[in-house]
N, C-alpha and C. Protein backbone atom coordinates (compact mmCIF):
# COMPACT_ATOMS: atom_id res chain seq x y z
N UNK A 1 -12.51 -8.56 -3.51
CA UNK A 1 -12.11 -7.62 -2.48
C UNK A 1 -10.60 -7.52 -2.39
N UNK A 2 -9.85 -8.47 -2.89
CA UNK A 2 -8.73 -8.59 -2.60
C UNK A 2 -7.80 -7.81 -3.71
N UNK A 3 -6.66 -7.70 -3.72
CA UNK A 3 -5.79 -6.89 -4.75
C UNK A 3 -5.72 -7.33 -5.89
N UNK A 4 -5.13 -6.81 -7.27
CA UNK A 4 -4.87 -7.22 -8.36
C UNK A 4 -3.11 -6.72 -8.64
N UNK A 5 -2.79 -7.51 -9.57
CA UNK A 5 -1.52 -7.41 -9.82
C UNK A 5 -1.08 -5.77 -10.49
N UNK A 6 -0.49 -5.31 -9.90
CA UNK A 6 0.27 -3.79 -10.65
C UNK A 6 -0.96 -3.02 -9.25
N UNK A 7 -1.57 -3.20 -8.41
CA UNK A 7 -2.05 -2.58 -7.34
C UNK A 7 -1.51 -2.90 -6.12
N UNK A 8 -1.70 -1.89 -4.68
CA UNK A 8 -1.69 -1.88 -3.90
C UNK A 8 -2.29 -3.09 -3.37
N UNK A 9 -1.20 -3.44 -1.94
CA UNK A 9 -1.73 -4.85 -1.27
C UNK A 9 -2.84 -3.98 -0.07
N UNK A 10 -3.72 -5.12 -0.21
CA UNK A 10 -4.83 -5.08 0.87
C UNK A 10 -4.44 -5.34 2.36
N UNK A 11 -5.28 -4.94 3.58
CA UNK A 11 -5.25 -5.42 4.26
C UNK A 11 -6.56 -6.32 5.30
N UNK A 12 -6.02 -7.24 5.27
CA UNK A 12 -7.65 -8.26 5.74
C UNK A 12 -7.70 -8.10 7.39
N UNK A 13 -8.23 -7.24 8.08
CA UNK A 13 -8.70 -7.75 9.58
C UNK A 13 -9.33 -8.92 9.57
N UNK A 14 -8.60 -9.38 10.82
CA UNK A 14 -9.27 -10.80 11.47
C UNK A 14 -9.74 -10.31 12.84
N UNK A 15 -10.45 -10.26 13.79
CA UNK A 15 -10.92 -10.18 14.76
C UNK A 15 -11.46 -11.22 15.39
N UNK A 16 -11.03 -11.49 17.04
CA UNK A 16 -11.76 -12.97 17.24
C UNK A 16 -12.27 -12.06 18.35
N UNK A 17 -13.39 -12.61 19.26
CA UNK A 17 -14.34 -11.87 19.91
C UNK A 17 -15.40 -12.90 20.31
N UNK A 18 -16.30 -11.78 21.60
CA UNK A 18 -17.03 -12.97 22.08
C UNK A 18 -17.93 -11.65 22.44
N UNK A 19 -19.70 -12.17 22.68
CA UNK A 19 -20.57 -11.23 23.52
C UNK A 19 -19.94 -10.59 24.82
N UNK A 20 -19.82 -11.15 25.34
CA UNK A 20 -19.15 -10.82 27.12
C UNK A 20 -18.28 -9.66 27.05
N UNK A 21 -17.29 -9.60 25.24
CA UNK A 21 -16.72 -8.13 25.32
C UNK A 21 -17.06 -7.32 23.93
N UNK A 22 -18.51 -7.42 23.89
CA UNK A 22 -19.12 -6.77 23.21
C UNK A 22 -18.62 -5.33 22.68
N UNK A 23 -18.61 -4.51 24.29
CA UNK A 23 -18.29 -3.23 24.38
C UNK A 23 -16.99 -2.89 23.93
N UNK A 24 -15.93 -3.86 23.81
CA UNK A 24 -15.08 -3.53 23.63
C UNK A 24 -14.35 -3.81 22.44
N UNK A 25 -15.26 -4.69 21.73
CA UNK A 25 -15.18 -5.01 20.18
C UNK A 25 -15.82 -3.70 19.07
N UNK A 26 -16.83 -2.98 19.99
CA UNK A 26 -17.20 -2.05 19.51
C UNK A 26 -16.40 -1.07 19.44
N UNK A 27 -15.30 -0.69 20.17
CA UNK A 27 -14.44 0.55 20.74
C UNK A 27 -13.09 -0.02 19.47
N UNK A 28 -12.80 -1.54 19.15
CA UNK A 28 -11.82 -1.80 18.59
C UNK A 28 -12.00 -1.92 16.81
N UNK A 29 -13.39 -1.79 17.01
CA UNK A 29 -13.81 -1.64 15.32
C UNK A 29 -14.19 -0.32 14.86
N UNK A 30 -14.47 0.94 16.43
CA UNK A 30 -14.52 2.29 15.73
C UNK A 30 -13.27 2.80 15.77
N UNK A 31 -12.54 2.37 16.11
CA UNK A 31 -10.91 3.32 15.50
C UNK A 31 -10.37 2.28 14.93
N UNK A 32 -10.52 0.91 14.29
CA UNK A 32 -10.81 0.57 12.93
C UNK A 32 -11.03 1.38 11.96
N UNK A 33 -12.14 1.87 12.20
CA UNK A 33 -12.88 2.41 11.17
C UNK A 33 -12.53 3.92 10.88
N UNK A 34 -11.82 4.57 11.80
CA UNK A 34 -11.43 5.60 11.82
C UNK A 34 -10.19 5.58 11.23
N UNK A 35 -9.14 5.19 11.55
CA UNK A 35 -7.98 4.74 11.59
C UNK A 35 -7.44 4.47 9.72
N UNK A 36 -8.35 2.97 9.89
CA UNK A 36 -7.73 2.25 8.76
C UNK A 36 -9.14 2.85 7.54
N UNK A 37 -8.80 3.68 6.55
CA UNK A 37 -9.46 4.15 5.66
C UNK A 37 -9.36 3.16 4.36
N UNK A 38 -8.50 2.95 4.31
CA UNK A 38 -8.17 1.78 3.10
C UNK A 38 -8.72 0.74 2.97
N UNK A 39 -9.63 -0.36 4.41
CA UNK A 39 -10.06 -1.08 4.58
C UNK A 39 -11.04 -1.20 3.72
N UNK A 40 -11.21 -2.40 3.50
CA UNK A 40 -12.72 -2.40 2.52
C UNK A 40 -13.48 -3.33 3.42
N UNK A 41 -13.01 -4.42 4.09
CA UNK A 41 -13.68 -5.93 4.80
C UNK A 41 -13.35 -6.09 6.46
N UNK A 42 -13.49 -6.01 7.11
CA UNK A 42 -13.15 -7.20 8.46
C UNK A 42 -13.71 -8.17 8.47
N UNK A 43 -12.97 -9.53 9.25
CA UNK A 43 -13.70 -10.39 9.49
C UNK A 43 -13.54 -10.39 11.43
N UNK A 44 -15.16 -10.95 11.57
CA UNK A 44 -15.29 -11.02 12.99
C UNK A 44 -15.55 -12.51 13.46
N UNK A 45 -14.64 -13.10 13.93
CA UNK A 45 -14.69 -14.28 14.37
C UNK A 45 -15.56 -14.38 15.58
N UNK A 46 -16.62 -14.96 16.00
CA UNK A 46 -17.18 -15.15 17.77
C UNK A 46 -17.30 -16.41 18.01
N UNK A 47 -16.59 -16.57 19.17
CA UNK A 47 -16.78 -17.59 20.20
C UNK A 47 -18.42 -18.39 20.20
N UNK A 48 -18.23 -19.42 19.41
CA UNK A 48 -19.46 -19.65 19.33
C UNK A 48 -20.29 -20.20 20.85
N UNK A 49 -19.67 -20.42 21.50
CA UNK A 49 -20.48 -20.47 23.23
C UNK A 49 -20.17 -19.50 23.57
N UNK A 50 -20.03 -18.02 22.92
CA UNK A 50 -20.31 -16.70 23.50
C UNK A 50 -21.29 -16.08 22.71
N UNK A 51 -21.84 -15.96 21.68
CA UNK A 51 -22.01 -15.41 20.21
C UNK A 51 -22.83 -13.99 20.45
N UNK A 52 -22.32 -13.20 19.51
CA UNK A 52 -23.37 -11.97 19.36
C UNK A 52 -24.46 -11.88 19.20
N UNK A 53 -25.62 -11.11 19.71
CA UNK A 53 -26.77 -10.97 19.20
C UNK A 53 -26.68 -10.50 17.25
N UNK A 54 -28.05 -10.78 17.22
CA UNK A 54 -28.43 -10.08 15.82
C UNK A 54 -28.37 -8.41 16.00
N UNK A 55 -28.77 -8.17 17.03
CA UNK A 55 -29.21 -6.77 17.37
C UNK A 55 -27.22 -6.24 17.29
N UNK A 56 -26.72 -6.94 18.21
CA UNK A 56 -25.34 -6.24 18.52
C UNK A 56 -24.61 -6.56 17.05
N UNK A 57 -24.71 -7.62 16.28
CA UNK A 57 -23.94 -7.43 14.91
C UNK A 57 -24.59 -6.62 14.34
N UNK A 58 -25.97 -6.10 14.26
CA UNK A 58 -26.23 -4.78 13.27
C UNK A 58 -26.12 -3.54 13.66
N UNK A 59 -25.70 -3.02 15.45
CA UNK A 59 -25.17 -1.95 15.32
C UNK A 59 -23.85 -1.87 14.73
N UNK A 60 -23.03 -2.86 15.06
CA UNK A 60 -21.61 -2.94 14.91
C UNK A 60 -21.40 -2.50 13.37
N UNK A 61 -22.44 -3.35 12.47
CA UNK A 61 -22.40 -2.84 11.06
C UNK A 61 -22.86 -1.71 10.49
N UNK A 62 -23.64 -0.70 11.45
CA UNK A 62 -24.09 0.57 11.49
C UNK A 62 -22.48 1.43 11.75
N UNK A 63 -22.31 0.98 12.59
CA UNK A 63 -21.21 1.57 13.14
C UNK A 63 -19.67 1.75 12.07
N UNK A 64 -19.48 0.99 11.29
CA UNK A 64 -18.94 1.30 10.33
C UNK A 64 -18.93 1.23 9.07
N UNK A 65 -18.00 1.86 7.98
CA UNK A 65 -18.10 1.81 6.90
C UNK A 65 -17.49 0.76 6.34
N UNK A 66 -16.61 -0.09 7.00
CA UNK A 66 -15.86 -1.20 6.64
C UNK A 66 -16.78 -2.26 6.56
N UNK A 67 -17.11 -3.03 5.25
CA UNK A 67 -17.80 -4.21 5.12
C UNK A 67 -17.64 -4.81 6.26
N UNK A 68 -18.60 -5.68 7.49
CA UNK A 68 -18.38 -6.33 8.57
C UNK A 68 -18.74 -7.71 8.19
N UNK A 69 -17.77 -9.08 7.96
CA UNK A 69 -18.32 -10.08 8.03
C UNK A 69 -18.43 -11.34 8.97
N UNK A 70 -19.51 -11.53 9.96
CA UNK A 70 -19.28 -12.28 10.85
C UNK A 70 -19.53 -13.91 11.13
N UNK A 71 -18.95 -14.59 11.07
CA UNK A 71 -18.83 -15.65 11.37
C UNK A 71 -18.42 -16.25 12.79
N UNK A 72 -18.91 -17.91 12.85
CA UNK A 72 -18.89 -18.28 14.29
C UNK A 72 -17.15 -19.22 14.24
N UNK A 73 -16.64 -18.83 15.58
CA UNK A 73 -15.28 -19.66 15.59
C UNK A 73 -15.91 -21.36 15.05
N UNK A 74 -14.62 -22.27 14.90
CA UNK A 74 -15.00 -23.37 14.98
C UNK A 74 -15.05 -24.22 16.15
N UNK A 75 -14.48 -24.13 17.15
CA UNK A 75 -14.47 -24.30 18.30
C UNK A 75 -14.52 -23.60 19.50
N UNK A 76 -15.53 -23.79 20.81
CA UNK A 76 -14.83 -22.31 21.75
C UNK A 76 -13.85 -21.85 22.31
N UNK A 77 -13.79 -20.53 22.32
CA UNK A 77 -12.39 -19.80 22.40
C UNK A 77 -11.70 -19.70 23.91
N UNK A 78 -11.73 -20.91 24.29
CA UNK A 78 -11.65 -20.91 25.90
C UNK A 78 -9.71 -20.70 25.78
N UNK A 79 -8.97 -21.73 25.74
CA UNK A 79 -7.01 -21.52 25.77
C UNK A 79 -7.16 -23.19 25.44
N UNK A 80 -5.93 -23.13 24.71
CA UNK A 80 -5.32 -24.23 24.16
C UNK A 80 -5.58 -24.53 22.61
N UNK A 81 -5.20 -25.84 22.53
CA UNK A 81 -5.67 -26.05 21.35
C UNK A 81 -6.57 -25.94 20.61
N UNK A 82 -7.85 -25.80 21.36
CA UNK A 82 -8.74 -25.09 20.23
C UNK A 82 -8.81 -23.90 19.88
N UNK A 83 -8.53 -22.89 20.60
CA UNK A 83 -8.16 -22.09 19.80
C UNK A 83 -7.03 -21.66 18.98
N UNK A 84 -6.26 -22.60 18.68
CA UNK A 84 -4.99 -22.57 17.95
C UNK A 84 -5.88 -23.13 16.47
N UNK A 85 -6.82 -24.46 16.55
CA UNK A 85 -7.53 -24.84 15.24
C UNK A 85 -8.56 -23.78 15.07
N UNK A 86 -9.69 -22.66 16.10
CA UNK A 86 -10.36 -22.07 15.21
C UNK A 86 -9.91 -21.07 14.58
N UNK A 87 -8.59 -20.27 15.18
CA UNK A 87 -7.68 -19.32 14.52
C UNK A 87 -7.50 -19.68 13.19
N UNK A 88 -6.38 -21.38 12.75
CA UNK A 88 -6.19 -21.34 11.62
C UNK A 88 -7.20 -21.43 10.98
N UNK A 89 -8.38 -21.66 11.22
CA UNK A 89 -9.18 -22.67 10.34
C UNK A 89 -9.40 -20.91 10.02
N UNK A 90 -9.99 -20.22 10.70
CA UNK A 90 -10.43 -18.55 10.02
C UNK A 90 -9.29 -18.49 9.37
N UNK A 91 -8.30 -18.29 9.40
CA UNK A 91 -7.00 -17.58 8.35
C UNK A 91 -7.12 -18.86 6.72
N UNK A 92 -7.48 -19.70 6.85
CA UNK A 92 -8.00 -20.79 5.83
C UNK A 92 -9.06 -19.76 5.50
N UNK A 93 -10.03 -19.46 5.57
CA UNK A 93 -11.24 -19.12 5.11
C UNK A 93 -10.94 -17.60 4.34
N UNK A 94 -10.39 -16.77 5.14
CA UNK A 94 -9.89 -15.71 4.91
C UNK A 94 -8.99 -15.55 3.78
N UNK A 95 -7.77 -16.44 3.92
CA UNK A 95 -6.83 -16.48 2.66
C UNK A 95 -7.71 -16.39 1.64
N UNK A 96 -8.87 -17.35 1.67
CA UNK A 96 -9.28 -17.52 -0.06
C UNK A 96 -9.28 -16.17 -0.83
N UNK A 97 -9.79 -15.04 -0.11
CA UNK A 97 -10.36 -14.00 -0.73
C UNK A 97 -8.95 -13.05 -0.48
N UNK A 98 -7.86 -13.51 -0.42
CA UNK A 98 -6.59 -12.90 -0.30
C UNK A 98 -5.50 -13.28 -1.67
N UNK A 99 -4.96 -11.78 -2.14
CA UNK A 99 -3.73 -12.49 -2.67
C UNK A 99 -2.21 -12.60 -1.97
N UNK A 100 -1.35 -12.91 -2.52
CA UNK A 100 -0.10 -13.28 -2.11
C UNK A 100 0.79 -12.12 -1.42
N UNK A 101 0.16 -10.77 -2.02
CA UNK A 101 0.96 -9.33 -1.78
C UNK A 101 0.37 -9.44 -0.22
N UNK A 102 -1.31 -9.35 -0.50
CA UNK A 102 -2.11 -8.70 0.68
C UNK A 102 -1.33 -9.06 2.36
N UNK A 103 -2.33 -8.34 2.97
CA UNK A 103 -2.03 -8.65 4.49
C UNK A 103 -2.80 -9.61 5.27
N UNK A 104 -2.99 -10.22 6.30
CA UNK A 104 -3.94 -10.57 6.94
C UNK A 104 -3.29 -9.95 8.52
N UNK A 105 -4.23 -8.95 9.08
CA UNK A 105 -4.33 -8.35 10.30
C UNK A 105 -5.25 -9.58 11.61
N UNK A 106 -4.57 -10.00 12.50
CA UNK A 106 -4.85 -10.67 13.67
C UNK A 106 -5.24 -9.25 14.62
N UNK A 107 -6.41 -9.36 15.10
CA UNK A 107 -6.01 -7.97 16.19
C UNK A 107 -7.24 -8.37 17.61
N UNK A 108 -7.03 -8.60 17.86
CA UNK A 108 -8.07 -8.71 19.47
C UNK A 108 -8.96 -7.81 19.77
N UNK A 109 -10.04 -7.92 20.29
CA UNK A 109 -10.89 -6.99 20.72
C UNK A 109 -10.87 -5.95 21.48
N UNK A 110 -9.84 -5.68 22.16
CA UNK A 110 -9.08 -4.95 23.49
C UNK A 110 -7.86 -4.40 22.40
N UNK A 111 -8.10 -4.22 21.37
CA UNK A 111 -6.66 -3.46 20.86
C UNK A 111 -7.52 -2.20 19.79
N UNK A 112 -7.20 -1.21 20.32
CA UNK A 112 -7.55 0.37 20.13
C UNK A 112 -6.45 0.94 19.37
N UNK A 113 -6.80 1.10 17.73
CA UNK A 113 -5.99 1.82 17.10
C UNK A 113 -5.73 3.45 16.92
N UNK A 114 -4.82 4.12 17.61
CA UNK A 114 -4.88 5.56 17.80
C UNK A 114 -4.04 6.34 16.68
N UNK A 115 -4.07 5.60 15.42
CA UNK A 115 -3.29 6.59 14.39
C UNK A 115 -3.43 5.60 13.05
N UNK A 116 -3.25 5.80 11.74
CA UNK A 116 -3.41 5.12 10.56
C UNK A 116 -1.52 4.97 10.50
N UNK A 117 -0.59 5.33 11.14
CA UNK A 117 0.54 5.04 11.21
C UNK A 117 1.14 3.13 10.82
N UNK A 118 0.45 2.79 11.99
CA UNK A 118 0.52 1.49 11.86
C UNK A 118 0.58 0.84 10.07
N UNK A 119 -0.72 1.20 9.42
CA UNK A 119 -1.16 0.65 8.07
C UNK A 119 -0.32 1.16 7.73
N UNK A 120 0.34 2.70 7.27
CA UNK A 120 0.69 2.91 6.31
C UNK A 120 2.33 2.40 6.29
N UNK A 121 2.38 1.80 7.98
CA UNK A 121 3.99 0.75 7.74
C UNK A 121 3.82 -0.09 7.35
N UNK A 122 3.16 -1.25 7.63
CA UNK A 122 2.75 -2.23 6.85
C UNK A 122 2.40 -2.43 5.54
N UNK A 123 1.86 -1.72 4.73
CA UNK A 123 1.41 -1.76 3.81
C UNK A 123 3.27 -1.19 2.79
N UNK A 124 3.69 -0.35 3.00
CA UNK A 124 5.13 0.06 3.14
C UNK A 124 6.17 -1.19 2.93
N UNK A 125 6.23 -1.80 4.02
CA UNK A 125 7.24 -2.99 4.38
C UNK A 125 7.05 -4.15 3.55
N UNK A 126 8.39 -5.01 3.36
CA UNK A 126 8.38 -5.67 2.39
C UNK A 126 8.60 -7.08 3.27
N UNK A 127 8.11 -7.11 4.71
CA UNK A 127 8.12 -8.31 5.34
C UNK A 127 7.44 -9.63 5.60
N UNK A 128 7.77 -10.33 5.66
CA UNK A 128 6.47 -11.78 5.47
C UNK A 128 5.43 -11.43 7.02
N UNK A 129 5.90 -11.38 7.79
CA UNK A 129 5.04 -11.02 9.32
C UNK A 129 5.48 -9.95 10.21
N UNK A 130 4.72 -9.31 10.62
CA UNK A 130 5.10 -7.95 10.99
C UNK A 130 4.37 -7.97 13.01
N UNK A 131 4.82 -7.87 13.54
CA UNK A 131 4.40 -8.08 14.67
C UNK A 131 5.13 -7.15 15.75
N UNK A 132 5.19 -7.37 17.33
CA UNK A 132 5.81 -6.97 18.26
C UNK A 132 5.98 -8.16 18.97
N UNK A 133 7.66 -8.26 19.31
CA UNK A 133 8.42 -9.89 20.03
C UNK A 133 7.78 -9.56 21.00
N UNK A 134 7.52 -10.88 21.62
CA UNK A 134 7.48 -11.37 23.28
C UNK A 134 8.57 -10.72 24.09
N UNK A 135 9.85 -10.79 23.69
CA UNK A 135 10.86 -10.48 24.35
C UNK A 135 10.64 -9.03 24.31
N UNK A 136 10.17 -8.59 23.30
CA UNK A 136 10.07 -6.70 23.61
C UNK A 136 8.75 -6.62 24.13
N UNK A 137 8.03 -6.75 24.71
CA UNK A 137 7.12 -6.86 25.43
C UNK A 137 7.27 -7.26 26.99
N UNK A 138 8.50 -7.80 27.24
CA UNK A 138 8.90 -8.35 28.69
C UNK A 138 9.88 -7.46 28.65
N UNK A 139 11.11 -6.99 27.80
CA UNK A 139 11.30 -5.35 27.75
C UNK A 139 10.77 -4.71 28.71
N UNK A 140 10.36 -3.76 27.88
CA UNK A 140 8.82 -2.81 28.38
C UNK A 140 8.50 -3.33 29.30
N UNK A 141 7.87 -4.18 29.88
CA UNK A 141 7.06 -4.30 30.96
C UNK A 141 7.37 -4.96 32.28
N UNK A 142 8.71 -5.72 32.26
CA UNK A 142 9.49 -6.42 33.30
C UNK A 142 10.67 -5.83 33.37
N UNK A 143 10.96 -4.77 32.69
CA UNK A 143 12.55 -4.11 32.45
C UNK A 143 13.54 -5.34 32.18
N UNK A 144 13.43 -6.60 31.70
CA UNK A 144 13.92 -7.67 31.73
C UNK A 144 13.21 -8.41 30.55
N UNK A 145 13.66 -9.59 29.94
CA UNK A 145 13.03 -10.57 28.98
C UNK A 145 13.44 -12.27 29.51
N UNK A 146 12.61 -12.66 29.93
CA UNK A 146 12.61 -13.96 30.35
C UNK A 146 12.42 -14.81 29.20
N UNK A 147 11.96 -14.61 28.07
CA UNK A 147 11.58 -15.24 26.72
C UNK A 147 12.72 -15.42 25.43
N UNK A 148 13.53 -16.06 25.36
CA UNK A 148 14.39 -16.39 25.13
C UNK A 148 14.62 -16.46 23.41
N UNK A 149 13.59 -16.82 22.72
CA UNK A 149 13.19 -16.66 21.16
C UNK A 149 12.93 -15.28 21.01
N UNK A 150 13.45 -14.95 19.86
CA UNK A 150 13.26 -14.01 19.44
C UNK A 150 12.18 -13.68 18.45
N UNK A 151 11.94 -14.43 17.88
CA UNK A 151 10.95 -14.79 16.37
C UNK A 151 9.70 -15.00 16.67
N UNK A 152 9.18 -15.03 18.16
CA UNK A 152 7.66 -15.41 18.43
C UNK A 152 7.15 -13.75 18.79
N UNK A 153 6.12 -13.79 18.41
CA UNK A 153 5.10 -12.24 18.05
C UNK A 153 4.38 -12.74 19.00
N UNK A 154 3.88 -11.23 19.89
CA UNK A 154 2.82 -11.27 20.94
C UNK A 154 1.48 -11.67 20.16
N UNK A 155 0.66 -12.21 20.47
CA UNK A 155 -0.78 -12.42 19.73
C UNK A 155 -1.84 -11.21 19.59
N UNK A 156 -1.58 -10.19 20.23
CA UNK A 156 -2.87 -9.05 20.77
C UNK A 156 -3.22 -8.32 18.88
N UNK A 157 -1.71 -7.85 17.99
CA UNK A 157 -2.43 -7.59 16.87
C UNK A 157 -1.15 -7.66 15.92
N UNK A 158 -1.04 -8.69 15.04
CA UNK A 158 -0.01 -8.81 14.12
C UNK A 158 -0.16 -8.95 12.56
N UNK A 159 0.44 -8.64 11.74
CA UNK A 159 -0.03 -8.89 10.24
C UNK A 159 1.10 -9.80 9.65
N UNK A 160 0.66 -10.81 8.77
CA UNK A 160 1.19 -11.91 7.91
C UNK A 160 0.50 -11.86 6.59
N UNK A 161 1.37 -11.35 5.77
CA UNK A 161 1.50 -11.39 4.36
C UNK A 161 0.86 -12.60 3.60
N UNK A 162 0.02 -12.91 2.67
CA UNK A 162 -0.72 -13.88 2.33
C UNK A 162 0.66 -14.75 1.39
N UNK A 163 1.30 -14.97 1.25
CA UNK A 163 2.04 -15.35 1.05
C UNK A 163 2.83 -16.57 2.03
N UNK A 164 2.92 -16.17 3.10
CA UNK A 164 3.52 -16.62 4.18
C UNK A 164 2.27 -17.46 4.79
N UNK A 165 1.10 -16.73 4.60
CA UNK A 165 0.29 -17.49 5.21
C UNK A 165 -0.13 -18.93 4.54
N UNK A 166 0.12 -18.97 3.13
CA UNK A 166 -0.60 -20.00 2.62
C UNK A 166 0.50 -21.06 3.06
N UNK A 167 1.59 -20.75 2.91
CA UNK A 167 3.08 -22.06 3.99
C UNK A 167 2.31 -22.24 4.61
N UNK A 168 1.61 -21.61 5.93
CA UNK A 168 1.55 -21.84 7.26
C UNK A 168 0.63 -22.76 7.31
N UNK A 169 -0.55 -22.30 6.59
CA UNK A 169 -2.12 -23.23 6.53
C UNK A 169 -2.01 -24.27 5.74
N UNK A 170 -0.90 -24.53 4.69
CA UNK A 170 -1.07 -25.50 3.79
C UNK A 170 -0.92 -26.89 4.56
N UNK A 171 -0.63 -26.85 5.60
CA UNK A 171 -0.16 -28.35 6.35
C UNK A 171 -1.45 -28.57 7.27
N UNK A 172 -1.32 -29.45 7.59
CA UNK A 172 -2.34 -30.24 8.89
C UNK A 172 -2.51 -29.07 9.49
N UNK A 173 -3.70 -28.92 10.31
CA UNK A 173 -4.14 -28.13 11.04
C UNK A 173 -3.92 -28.25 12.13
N UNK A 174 -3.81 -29.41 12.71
CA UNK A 174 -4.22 -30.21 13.53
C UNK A 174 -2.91 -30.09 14.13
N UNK A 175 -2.21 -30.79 13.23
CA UNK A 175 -0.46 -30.69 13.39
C UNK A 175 -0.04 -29.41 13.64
N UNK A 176 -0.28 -28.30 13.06
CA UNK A 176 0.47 -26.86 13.71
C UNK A 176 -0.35 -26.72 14.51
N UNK A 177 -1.49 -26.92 15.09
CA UNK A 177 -1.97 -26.47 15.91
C UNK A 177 -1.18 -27.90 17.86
N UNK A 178 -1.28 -28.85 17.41
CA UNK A 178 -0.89 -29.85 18.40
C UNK A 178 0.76 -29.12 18.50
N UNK A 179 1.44 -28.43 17.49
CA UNK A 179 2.66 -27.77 18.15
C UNK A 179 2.67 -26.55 18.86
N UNK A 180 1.42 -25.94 18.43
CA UNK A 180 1.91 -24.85 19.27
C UNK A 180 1.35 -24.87 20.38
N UNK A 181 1.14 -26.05 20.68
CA UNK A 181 -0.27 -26.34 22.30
C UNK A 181 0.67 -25.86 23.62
N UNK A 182 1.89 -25.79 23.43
CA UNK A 182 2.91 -25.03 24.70
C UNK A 182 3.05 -23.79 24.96
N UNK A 183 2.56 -23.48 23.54
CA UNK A 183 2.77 -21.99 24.05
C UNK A 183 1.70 -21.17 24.30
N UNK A 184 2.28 -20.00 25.13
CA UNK A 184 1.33 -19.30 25.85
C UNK A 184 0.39 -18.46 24.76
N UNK A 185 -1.33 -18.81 25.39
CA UNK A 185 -2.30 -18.55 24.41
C UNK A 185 -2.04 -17.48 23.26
N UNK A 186 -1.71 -16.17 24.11
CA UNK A 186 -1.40 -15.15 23.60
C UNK A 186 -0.38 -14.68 22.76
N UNK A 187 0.51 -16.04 21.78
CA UNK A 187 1.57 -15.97 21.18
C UNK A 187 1.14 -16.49 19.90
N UNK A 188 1.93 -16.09 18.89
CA UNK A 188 1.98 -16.68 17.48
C UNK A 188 3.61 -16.63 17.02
């Protein structure tokens, strides 16, 4: 599924998700599907003390043309450290079927894509992680930035180059995950 050398880089959705926002995983995988034409795969991570029905993963896979593959988090997706280990541990699983060009897309269930704009920057850009700062986000929304780093990406939907990713995952899990236990859930 993934790219070959002298081709275009891929892009891998990751999706983490739970039953409880069923409805709204559905709304974030049809303008997916609308949106991102290039897609060949998503992956759907669920909260395994939330999990989808059989019934609700086979509309979801009715529902689009993008291969849907779903798997259970490794831990539940409540805040903190575990979800810092079932995140990486999916971007581990995911890389395999990634090359070094490709993308890997983080995107939340509550994030509604309204244009193929997005992809065709990414796919474009020659950057290791492509995101929107915390600080431009407290911008926008506090007319002010209380967040002082510049280099930390909101969590809601960001892409990291498989390249960058295999740095990230190649170490303890445990260990990047016990560092980033301060920061707020919603950050990478």
């Amino acid at each position: 599924a993934g790219s070959v050398v002298g081709t275009v880089a891929q892009i891998y959705p990751v999706c983490f998700g739970c039953g409880k926002h069923y409805d709204l995983l559905r709304l974030a995988l049809s303008s997916l599907n609308l949106f991102g034409r290039e897609i060949r795969v998503a992956y759907i991570y669920i909260d395994r003390t939330d999990a989808l029905s059989l019934d609700q993963q086979n509309a979801l896979t009715s529902l689009c043309s993008i291969k849907l593959v779903f798997r259970l988090t490794r831990f539940p997706m409540a805040q903190g450290i575990p979800v810092f280990l079932s995140e990486l541990q999916a971007y581990r699983e995911v890389l395999r079927d990634m090359q070094r060009e490709d993308l890997l897309m983080k995107f939340d269930s509550d994030v509604i894509f309204i244009s193929s704009r997005v992809f065709e920057f990414v796919l474009k850009c020659d950057a290791e992680a492509i995101g929107t700062g915390i600080h431009q986000v407290q911008q926008r929304s506090l007319g002010r930035s209380t967040h002082s780093r510049i280099d930390d990406m909101q969590g809601g939907c960001y892409f990291i180059r498989g390249s960058a990713l295999t740095e990230l995952v190649r170490h303890s899990i445990s260990v990047s995950a016990w560092q980033m236990r301060d920061g707020p859930e919603d950050q990478f």
